[in-house]
PDB file of N, CA and C in Angstrom:
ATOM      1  N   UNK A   1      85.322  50.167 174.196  1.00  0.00           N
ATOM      2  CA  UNK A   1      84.814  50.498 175.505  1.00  0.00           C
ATOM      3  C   UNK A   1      85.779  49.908 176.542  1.00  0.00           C
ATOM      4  N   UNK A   2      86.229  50.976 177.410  1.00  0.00           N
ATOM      5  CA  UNK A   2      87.084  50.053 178.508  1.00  0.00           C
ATOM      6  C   UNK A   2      86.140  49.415 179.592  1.00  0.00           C
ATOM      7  N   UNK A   3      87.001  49.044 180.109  1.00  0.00           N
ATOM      8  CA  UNK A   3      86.564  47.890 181.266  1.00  0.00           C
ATOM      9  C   UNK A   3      85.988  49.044 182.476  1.00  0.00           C
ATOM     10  N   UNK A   4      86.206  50.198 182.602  1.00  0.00           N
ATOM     11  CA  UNK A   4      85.492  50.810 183.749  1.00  0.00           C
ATOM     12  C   UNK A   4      84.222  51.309 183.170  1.00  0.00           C
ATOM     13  N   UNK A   5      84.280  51.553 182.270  1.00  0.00           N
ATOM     14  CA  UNK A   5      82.997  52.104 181.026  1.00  0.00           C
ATOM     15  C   UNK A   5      81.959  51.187 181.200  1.00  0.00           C
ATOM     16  N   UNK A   6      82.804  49.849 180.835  1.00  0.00           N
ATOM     17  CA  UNK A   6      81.536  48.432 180.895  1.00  0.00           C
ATOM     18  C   UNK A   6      80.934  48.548 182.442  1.00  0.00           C
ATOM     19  N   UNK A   7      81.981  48.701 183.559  1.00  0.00           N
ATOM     20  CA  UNK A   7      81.522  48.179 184.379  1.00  0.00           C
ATOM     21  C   UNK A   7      79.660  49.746 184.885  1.00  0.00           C
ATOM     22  N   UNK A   8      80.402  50.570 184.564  1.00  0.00           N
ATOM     23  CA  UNK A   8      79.770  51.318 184.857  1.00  0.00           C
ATOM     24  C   UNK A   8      77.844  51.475 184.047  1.00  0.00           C
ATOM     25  N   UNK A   9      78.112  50.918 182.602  1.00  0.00           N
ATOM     26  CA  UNK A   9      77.024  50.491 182.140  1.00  0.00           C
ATOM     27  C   UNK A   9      76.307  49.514 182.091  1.00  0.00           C
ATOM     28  N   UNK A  10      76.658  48.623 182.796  1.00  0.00           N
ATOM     29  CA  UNK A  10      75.799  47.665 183.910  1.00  0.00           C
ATOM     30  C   UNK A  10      75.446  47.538 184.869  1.00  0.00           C
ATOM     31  N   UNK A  11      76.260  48.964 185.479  1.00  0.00           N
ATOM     32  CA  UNK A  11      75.981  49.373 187.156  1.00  0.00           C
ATOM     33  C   UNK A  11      76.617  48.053 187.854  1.00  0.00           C
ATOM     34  N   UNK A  12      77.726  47.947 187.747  1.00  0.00           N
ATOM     35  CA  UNK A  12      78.824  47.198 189.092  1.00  0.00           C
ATOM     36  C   UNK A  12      80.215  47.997 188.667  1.00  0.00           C
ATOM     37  N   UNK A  13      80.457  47.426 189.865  1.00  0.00           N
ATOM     38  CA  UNK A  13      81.649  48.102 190.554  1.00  0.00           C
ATOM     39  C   UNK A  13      83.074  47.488 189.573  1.00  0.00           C
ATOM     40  N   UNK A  14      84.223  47.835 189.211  1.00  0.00           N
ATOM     41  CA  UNK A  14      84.903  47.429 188.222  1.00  0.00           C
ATOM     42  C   UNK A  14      85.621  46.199 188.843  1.00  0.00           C
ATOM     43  N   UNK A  15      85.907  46.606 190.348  1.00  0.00           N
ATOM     44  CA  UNK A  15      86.336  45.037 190.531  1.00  0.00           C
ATOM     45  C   UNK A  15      85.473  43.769 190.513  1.00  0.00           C
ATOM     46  N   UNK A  16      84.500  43.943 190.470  1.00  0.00           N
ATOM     47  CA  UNK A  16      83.773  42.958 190.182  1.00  0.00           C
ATOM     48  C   UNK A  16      83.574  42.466 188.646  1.00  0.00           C
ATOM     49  N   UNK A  17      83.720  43.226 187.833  1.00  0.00           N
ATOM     50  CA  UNK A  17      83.785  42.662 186.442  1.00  0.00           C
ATOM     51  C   UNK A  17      84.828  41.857 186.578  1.00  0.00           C
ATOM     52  N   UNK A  18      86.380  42.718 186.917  1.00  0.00           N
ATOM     53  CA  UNK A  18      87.738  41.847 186.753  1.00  0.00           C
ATOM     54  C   UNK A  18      87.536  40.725 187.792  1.00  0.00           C
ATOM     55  N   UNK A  19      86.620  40.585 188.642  1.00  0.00           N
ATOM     56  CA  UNK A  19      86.338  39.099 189.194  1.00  0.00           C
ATOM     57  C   UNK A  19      85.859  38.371 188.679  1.00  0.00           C
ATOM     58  N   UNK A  20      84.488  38.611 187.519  1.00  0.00           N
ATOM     59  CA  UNK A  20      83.967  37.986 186.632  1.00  0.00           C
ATOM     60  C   UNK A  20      84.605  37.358 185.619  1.00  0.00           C
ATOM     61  N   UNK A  21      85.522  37.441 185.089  1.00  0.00           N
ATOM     62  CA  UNK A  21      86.483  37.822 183.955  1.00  0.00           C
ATOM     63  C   UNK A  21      87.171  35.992 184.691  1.00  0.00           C
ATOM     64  N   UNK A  22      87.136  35.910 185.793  1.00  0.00           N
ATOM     65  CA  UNK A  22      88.137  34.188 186.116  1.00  0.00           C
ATOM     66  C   UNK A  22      86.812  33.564 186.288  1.00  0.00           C
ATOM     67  N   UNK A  23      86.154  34.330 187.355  1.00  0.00           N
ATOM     68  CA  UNK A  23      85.205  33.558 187.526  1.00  0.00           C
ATOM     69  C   UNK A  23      83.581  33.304 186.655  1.00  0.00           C
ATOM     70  N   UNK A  24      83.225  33.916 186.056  1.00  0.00           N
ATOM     71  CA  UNK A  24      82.314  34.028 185.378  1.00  0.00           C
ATOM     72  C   UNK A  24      82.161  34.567 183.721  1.00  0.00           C
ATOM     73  N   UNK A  25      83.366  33.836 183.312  1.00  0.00           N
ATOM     74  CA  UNK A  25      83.852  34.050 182.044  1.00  0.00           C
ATOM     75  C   UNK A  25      82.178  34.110 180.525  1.00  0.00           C
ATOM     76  N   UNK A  26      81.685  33.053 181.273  1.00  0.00           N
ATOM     77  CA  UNK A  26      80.177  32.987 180.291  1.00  0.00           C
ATOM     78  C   UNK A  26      79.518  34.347 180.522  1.00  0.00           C
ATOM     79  N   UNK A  27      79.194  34.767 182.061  1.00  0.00           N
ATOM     80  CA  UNK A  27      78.309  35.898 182.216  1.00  0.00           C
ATOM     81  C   UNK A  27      79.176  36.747 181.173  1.00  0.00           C
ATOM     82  N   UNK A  28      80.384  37.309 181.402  1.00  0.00           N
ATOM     83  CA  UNK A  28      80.844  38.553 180.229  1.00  0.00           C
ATOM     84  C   UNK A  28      80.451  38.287 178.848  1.00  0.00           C
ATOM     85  N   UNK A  29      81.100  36.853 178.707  1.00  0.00           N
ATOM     86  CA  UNK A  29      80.910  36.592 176.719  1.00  0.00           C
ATOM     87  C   UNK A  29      79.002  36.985 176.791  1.00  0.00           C
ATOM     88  N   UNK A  30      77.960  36.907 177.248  1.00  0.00           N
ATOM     89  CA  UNK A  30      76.425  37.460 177.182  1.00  0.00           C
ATOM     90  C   UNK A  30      76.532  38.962 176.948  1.00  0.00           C
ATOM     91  N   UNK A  31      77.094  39.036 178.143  1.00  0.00           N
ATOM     92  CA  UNK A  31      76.816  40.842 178.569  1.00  0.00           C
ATOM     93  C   UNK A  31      77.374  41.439 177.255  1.00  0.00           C
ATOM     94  N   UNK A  32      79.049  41.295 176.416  1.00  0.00           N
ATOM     95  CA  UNK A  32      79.166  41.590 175.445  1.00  0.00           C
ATOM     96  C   UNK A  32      78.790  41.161 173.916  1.00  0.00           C
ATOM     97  N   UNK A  33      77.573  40.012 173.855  1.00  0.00           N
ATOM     98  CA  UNK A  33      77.058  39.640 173.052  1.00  0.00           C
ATOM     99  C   UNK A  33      75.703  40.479 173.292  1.00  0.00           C
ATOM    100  N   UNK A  34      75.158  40.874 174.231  1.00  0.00           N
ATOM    101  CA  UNK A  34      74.247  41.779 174.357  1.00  0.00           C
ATOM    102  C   UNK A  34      74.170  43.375 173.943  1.00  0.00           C
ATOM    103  N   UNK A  35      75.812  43.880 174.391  1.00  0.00           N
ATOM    104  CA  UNK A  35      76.037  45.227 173.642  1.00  0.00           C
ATOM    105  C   UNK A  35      75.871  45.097 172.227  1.00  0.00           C
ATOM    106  N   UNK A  36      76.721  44.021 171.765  1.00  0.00           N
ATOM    107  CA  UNK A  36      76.727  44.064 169.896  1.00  0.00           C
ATOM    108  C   UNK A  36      75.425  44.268 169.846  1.00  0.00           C
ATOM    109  N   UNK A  37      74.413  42.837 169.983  1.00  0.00           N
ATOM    110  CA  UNK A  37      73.645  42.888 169.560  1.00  0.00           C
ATOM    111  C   UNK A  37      72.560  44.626 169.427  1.00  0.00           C
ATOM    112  N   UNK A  38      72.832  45.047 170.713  1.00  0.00           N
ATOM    113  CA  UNK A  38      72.049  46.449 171.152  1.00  0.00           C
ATOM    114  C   UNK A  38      72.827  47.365 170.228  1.00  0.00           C
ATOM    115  N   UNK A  39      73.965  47.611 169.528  1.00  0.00           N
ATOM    116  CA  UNK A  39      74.590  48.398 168.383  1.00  0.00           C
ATOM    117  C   UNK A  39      73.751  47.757 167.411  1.00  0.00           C
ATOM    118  N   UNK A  40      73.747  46.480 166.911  1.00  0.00           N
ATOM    119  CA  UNK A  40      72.903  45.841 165.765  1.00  0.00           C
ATOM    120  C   UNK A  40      71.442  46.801 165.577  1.00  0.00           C
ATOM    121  N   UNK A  41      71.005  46.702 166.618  1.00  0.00           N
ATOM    122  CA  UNK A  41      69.569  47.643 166.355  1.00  0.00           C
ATOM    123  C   UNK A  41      69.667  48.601 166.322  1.00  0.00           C
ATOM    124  N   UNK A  42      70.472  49.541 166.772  1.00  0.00           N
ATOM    125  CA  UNK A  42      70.194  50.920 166.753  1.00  0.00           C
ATOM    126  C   UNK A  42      70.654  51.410 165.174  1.00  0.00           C
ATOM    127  N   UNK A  43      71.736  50.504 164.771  1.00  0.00           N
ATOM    128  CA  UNK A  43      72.417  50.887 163.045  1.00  0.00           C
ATOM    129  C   UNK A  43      70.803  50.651 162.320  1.00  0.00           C
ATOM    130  N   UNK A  44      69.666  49.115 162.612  1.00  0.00           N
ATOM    131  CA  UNK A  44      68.939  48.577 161.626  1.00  0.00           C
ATOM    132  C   UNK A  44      68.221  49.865 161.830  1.00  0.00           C
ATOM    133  N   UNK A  45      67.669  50.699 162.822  1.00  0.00           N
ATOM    134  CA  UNK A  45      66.710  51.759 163.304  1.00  0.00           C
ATOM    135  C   UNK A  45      67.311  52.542 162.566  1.00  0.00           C
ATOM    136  N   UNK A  46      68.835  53.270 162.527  1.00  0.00           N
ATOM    137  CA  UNK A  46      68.829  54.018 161.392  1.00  0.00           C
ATOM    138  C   UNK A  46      68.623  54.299 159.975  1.00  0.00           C
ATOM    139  N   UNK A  47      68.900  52.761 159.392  1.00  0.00           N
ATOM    140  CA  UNK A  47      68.597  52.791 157.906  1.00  0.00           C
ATOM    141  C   UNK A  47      67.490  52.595 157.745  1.00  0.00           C
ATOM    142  N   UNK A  48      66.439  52.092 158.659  1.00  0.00           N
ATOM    143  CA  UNK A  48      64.957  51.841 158.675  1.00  0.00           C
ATOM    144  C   UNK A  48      64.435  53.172 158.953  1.00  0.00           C
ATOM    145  N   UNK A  49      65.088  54.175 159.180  1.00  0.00           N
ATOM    146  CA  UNK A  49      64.433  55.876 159.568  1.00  0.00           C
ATOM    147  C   UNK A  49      64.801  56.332 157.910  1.00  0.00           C
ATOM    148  N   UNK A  50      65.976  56.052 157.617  1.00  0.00           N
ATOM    149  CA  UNK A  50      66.628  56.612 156.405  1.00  0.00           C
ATOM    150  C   UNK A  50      66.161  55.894 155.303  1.00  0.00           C
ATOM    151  N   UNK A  51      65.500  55.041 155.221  1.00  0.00           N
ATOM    152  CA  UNK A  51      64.510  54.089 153.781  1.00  0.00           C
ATOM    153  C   UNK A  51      63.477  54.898 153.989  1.00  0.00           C
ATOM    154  N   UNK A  52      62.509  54.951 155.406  1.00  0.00           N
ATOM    155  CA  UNK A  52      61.639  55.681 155.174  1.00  0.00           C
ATOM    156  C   UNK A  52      61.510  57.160 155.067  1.00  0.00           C
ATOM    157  N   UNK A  53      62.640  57.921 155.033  1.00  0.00           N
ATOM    158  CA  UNK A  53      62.519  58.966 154.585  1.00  0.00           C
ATOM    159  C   UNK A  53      62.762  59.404 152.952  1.00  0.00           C
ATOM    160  N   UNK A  54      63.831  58.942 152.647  1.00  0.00           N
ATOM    161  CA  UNK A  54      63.525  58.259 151.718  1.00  0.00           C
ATOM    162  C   UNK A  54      62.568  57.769 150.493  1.00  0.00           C
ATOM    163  N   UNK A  55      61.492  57.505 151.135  1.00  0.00           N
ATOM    164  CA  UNK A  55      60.353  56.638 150.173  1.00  0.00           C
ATOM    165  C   UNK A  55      59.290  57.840 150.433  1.00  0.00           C
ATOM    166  N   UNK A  56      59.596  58.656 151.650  1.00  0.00           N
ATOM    167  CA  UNK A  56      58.365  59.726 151.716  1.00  0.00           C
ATOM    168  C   UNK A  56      58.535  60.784 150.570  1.00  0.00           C
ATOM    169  N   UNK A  57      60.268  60.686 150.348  1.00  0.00           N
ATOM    170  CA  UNK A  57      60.419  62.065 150.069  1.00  0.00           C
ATOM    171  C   UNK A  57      60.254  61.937 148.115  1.00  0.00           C
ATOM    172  N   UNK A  58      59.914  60.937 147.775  1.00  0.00           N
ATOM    173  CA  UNK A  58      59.691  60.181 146.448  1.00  0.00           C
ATOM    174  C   UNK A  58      58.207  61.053 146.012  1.00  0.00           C
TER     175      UNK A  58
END
């Protein structure tokens, strides 16, 4: 994901990320510990759709 992508899926403006980035180095390391994590669930939601289809179709 680039940096205008990010900025845009948090709704700010891109220079303000690249301001964040000196100045608010913790807020980013969250915000991109928050995307992973939000990929983490959507993969567990898939194999948790795909077990239970799966076990129906048994």
């Amino acid at each position: 994901m680039t940096k205008k992508e990010l900025a845009n899926r948090i709704n700010v403006d891109p220079k303000t990320l690249k301001n964040w980035e000196s100045s608010k180095p913790e807020l980013l390391k969250l915000i991109y510990l928050g995307l992973a994590t939000e990929e983490h669930v959507k993969e567990t939601e898939k194999y948790i759709k795909t077990i239970k289809e799966l076990h129906e179709s048994k």
